[in-house]
C-alpha atoms as a PDB file:
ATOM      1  CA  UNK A   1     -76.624   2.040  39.179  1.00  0.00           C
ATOM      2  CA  UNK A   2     -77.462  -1.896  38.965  1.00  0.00           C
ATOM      3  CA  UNK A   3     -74.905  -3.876  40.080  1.00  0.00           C
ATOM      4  CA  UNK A   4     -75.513  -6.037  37.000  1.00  0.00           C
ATOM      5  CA  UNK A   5     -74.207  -3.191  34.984  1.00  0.00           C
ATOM      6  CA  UNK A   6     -71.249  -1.977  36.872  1.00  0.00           C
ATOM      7  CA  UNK A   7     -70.236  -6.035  36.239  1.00  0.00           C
ATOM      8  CA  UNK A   8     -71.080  -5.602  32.286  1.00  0.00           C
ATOM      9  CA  UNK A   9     -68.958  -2.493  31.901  1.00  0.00           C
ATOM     10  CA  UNK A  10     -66.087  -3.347  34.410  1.00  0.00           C
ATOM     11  CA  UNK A  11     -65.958  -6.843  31.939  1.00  0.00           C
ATOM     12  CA  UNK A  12     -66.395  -4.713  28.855  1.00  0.00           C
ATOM     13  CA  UNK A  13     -63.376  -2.574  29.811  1.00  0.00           C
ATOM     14  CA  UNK A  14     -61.213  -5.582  30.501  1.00  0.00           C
ATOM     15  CA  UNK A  15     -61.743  -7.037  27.249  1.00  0.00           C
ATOM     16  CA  UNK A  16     -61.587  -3.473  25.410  1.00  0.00           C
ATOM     17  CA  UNK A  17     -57.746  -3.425  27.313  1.00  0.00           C
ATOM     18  CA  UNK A  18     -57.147  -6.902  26.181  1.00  0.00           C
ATOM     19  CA  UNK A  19     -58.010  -6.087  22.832  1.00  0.00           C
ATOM     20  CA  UNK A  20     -55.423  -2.585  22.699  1.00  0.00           C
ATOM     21  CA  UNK A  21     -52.668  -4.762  23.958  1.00  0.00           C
ATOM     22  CA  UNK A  22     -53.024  -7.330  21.435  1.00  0.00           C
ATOM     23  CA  UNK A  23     -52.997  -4.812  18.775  1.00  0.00           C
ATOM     24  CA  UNK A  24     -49.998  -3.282  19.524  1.00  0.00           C
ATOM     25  CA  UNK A  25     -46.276  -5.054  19.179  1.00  0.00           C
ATOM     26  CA  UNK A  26     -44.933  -7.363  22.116  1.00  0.00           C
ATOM     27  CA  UNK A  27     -41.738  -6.624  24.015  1.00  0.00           C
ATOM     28  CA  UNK A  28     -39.784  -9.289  22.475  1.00  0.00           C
ATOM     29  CA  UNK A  29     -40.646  -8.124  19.151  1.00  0.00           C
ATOM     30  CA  UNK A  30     -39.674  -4.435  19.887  1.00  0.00           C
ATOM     31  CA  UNK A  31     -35.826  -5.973  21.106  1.00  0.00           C
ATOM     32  CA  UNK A  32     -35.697  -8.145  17.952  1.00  0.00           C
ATOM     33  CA  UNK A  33     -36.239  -4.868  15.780  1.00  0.00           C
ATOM     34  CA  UNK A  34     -33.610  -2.759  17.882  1.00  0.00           C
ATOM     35  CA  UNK A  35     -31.402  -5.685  16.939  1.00  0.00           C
ATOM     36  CA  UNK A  36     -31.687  -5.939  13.646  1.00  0.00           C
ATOM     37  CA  UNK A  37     -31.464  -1.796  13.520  1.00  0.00           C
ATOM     38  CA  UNK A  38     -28.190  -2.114  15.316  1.00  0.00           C
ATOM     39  CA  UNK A  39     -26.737  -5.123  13.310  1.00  0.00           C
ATOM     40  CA  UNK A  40     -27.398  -3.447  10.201  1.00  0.00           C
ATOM     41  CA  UNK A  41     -25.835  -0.365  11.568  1.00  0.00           C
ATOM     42  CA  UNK A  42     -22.730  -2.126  13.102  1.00  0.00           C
ATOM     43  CA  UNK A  43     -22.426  -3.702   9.256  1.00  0.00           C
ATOM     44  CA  UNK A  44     -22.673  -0.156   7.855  1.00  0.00           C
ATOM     45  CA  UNK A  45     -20.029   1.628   9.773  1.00  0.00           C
ATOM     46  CA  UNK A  46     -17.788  -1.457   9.026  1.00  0.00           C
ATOM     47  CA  UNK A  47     -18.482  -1.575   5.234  1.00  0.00           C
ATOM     48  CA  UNK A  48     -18.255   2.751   5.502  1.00  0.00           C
ATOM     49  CA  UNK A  49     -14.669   1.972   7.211  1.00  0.00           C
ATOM     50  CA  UNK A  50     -12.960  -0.688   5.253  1.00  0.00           C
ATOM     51  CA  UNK A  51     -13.927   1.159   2.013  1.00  0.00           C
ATOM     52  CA  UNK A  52     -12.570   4.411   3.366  1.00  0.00           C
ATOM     53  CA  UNK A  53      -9.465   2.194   4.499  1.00  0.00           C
ATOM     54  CA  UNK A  54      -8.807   0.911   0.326  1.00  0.00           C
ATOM     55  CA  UNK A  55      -9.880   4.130  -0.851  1.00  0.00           C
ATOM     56  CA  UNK A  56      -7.184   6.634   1.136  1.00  0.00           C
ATOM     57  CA  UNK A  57      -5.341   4.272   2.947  1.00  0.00           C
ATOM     58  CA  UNK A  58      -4.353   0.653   1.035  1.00  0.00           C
ATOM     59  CA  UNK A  59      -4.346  -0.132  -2.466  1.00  0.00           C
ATOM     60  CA  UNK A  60      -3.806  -3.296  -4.401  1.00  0.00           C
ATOM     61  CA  UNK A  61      -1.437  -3.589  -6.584  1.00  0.00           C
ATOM     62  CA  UNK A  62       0.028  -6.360  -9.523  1.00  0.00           C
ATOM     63  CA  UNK A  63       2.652  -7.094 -10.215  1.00  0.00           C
ATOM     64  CA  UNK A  64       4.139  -7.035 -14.347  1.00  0.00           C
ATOM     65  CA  UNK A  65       7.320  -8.330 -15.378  1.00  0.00           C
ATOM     66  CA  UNK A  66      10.507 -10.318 -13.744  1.00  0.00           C
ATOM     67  CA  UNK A  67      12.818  -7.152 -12.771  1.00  0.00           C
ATOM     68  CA  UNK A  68      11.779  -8.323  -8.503  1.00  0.00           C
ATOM     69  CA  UNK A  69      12.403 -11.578  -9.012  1.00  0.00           C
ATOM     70  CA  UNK A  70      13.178 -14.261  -6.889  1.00  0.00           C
ATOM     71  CA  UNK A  71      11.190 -12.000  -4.563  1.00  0.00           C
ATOM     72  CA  UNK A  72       8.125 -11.013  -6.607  1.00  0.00           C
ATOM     73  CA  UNK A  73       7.085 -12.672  -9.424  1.00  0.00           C
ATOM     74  CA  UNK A  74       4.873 -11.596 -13.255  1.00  0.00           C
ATOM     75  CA  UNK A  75       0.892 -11.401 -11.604  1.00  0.00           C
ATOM     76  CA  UNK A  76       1.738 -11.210  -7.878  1.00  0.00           C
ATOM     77  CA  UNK A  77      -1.235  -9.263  -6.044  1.00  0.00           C
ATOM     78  CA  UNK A  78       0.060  -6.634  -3.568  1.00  0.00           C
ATOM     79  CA  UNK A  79      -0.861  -4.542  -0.322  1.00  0.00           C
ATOM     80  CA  UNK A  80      -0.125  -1.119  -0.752  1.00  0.00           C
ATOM     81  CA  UNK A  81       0.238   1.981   2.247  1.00  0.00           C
ATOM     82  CA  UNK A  82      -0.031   5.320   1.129  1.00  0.00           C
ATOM     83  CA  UNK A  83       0.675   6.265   4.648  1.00  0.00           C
ATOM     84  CA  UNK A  84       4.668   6.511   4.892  1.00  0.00           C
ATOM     85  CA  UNK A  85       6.312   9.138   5.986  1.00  0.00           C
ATOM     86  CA  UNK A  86       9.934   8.074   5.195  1.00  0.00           C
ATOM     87  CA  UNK A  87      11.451   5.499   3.137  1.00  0.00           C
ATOM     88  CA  UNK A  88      14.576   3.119   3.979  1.00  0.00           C
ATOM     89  CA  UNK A  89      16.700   0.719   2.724  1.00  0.00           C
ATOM     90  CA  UNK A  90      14.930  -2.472   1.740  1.00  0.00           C
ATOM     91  CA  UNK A  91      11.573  -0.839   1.338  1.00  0.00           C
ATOM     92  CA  UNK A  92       9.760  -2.032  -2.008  1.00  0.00           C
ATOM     93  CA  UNK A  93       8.164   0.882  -3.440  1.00  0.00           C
ATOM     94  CA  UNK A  94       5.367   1.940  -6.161  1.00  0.00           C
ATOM     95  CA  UNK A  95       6.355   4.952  -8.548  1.00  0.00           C
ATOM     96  CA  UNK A  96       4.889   7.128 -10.874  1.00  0.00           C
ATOM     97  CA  UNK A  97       7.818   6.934 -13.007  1.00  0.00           C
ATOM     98  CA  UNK A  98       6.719  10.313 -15.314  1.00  0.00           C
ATOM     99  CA  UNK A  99      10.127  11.779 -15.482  1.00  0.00           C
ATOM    100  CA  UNK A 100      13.708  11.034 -14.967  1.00  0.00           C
ATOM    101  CA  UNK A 101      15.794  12.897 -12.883  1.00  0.00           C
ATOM    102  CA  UNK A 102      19.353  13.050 -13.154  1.00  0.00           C
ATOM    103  CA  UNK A 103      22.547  14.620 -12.240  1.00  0.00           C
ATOM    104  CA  UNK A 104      24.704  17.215 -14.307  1.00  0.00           C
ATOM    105  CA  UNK A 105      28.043  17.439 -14.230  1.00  0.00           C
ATOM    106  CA  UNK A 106      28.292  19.439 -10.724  1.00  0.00           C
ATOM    107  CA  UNK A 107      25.949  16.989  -9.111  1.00  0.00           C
ATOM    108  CA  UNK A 108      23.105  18.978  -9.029  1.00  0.00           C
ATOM    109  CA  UNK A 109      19.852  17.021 -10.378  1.00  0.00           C
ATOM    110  CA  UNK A 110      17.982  17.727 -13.721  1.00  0.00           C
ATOM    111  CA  UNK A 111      14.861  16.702 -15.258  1.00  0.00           C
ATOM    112  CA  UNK A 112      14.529  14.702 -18.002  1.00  0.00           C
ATOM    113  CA  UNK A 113      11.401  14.167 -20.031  1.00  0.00           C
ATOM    114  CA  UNK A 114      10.302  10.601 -20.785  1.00  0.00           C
ATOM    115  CA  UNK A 115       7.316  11.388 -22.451  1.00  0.00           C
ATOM    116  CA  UNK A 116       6.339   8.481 -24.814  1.00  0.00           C
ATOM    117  CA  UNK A 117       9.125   6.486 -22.856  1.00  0.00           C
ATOM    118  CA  UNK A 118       7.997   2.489 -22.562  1.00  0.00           C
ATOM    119  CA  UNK A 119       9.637   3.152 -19.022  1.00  0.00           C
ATOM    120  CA  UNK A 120       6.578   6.301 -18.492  1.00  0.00           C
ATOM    121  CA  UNK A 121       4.797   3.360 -16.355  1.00  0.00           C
ATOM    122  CA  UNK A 122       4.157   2.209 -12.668  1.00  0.00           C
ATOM    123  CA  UNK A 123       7.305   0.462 -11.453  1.00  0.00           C
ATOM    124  CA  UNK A 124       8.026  -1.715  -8.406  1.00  0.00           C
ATOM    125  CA  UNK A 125      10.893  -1.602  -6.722  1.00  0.00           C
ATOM    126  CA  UNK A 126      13.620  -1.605  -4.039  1.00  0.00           C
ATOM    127  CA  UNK A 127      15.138   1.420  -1.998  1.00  0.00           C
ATOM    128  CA  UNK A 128      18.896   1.464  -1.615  1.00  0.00           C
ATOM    129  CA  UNK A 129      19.838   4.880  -1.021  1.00  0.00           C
ATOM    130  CA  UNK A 130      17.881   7.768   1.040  1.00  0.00           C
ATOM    131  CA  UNK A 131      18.623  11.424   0.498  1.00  0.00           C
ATOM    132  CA  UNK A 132      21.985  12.441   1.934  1.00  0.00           C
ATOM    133  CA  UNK A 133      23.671   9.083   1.570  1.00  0.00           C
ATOM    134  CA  UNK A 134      26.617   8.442  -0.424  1.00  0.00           C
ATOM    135  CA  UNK A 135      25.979   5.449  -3.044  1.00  0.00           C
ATOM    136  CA  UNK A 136      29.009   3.334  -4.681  1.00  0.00           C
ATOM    137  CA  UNK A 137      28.406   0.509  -7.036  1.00  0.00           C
ATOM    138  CA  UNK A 138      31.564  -0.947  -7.972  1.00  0.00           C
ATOM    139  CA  UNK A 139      31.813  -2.396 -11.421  1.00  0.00           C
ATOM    140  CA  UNK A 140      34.386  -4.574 -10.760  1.00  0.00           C
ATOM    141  CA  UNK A 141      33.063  -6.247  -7.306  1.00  0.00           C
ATOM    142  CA  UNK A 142      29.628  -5.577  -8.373  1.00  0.00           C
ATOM    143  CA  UNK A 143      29.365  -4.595  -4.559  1.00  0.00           C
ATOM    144  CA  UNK A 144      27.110  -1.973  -3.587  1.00  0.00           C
ATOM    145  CA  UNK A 145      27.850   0.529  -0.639  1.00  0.00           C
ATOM    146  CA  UNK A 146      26.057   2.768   1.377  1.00  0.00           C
ATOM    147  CA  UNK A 147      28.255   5.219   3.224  1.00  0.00           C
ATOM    148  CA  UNK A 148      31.156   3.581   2.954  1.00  0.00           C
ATOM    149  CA  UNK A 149      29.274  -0.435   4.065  1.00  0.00           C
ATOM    150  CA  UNK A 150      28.543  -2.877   1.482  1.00  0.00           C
ATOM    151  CA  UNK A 151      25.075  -4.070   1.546  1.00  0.00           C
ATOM    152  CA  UNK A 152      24.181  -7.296   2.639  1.00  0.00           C
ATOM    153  CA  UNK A 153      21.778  -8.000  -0.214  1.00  0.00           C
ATOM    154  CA  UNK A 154      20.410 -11.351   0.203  1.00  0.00           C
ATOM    155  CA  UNK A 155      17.710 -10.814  -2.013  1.00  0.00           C
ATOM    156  CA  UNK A 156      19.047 -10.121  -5.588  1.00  0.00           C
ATOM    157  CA  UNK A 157      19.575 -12.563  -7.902  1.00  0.00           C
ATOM    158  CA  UNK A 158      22.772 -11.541  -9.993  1.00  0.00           C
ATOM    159  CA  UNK A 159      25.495  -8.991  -9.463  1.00  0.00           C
ATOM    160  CA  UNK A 160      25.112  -5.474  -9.839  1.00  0.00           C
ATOM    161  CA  UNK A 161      25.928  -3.680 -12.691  1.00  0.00           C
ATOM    162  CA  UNK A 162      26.400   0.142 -11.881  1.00  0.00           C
ATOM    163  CA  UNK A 163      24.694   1.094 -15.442  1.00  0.00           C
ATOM    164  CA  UNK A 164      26.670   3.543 -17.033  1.00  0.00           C
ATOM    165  CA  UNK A 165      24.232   6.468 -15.630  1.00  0.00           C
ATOM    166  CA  UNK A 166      25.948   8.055 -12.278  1.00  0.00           C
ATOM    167  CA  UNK A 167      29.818   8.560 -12.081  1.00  0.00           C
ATOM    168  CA  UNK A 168      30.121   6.749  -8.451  1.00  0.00           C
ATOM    169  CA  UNK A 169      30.281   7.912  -5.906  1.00  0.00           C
ATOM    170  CA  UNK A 170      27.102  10.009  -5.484  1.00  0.00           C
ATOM    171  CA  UNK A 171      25.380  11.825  -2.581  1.00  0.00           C
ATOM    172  CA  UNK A 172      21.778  11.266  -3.475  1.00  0.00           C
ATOM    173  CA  UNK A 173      20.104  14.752  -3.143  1.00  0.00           C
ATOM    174  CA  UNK A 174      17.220  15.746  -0.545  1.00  0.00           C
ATOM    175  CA  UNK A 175      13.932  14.609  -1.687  1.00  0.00           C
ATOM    176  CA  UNK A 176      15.557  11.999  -3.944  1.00  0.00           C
ATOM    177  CA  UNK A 177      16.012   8.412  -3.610  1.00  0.00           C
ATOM    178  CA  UNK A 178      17.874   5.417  -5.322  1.00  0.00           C
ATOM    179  CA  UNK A 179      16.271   2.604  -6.119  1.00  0.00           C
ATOM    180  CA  UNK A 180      16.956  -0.954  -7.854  1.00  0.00           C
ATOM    181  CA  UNK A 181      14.932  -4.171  -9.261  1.00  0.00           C
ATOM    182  CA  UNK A 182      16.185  -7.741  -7.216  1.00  0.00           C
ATOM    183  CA  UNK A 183      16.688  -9.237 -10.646  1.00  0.00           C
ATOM    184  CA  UNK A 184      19.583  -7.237 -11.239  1.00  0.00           C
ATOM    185  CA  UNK A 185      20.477  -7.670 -15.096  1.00  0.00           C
ATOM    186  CA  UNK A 186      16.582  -7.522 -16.202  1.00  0.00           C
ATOM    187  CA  UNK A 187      15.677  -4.756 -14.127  1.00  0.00           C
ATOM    188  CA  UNK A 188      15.171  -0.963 -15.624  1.00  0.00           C
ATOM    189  CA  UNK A 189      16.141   0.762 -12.099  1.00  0.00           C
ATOM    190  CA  UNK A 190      18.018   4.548 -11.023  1.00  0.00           C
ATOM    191  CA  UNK A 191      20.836   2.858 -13.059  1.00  0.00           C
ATOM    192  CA  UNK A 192      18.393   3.334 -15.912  1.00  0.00           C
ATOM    193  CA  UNK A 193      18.613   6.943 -17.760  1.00  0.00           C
ATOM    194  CA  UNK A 194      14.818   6.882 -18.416  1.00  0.00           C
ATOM    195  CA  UNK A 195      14.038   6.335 -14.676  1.00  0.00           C
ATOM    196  CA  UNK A 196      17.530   7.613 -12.493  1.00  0.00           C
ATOM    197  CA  UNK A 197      16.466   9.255  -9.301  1.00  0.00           C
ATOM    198  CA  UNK A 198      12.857   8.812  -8.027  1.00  0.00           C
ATOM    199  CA  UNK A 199      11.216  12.101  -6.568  1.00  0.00           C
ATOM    200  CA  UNK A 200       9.680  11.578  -3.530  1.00  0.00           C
ATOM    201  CA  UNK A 201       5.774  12.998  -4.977  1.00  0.00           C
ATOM    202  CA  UNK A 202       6.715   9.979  -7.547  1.00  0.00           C
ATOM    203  CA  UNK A 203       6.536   7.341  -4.766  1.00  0.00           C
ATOM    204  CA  UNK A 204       2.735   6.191  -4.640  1.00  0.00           C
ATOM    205  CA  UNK A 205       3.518   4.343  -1.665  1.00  0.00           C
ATOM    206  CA  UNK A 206       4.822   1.155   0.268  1.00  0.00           C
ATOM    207  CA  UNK A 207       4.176  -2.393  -0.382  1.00  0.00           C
ATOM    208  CA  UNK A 208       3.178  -4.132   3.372  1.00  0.00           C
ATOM    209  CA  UNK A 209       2.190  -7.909   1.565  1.00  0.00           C
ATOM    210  CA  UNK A 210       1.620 -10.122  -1.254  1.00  0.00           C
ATOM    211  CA  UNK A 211      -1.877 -11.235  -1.005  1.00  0.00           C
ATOM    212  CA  UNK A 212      -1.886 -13.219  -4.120  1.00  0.00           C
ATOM    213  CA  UNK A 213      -1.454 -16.002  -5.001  1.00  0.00           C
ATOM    214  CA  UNK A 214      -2.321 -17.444  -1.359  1.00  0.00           C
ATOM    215  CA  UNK A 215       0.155 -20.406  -1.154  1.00  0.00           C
ATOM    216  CA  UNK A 216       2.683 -17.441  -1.529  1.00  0.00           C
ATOM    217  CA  UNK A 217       1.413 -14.915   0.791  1.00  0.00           C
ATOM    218  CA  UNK A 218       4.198 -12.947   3.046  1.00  0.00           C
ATOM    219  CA  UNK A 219       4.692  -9.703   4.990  1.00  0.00           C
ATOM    220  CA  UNK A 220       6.996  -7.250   2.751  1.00  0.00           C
ATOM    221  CA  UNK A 221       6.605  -4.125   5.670  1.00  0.00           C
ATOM    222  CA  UNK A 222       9.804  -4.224   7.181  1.00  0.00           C
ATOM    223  CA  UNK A 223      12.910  -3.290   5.958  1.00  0.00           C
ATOM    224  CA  UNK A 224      15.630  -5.418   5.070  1.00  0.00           C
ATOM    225  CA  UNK A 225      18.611  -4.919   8.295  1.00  0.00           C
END
């Protein structure tokens, strides 16, 4: 073969390989697509998870009406946990409030039906009593005990009525719990006889923070000690 044309093909084969590997994509543009696949998978899973989180895990909530004041006010914006296992003093609470429950004459609980109630609403309030604990609001003090203590109650803004409802002392019954409003004397609470003991299925959940507005955001988690 001429050596001319081993040169022609050799050169035609170069430029045929030069050609190919400008046709297909460079490295750097192969790592900038993996990077933009991962981002937008990275921002997936995190949308995927935060929207799982405020679907089975936190809810907002607002706030209606002045029965938490001073410590939540008409249109606050709440953090809610469904994931609680127990509740305790101080906890504010969410509840179904769909039926009142009650105690007879021997203590032992009874349901009422509220059914058209105005009180057949959400409600937001304050745990004061657990099941098994012995509750005592004196009408004359106004103080309010908890096996056998008065409660330090830093938080409400009158005195305590006891209601009328519950001849105190009472054991609150398993499953049960007490609750009250901070604003005392405008609060429809257990002292109420369309709301009285809150079931625990009735408890939605716990509030952890208000959210909204800003200027006034705080941690409600923890318990009041």
């Amino acid at each position: 073969m001429p050596e001319e044309y081993t040169e022609v093909n050799e050169k035609a084969a170069e430029a045929t390989g030069a050609a190919a590997n400008n046709e297909g994509p460079s490295d750097d543009s192969k790592n900038l697509v993996r990077d933009i696949v991962e981002i937008a998978e990275s921002i997936l899973i995190n949308i995927f998870v935060i929207v799982m989180i405020f679907t089975y895990l936190l809810h907002p909530v607002d706030v209606e009406g002045p029965s938490m004041n001073n410590t939540l006010n008409n249109e606050d914006r709440l953090l809610m946990s469904t994931v609680c296992l127990d509740y305790s003093y101080g906890d504010i609470v969410i509840i179904n409030n769909d039926a009142a429950y009650l105690l007879d004459e021997n203590n032992d609980v009874y349901k009422k039906d509220i059914t058209g109630d105005r009180l057949e609403e959400c409600l937001v309030k304050r745990v004061i009593a657990k099941p098994g604990q012995t509750l005592e609001i004196d009408p004359a003090s106004h103080e309010v005990k908890v096996d056998g203590v008065v409660l330090n109650e830093p938080y409400i803004k009158d005195p305590t009525s006891d209601g009328g409802v519950f001849n105190y002392p009472i054991t609150i019954p398993e499953g049960y719990y007490f609750v009250m409003g901070d604003n005392r004397n405008n609060s429809a609470d257990s002292r109420n006889g369309s709301i009285g003991l809150i079931k625990r299925d009735q408890i939605y959940g716990k509030v952890i923070l208000r959210f909204s507005p800003i200027k006034e955001f705080k941690i409600l988690y923890k318990s009041v000690k």
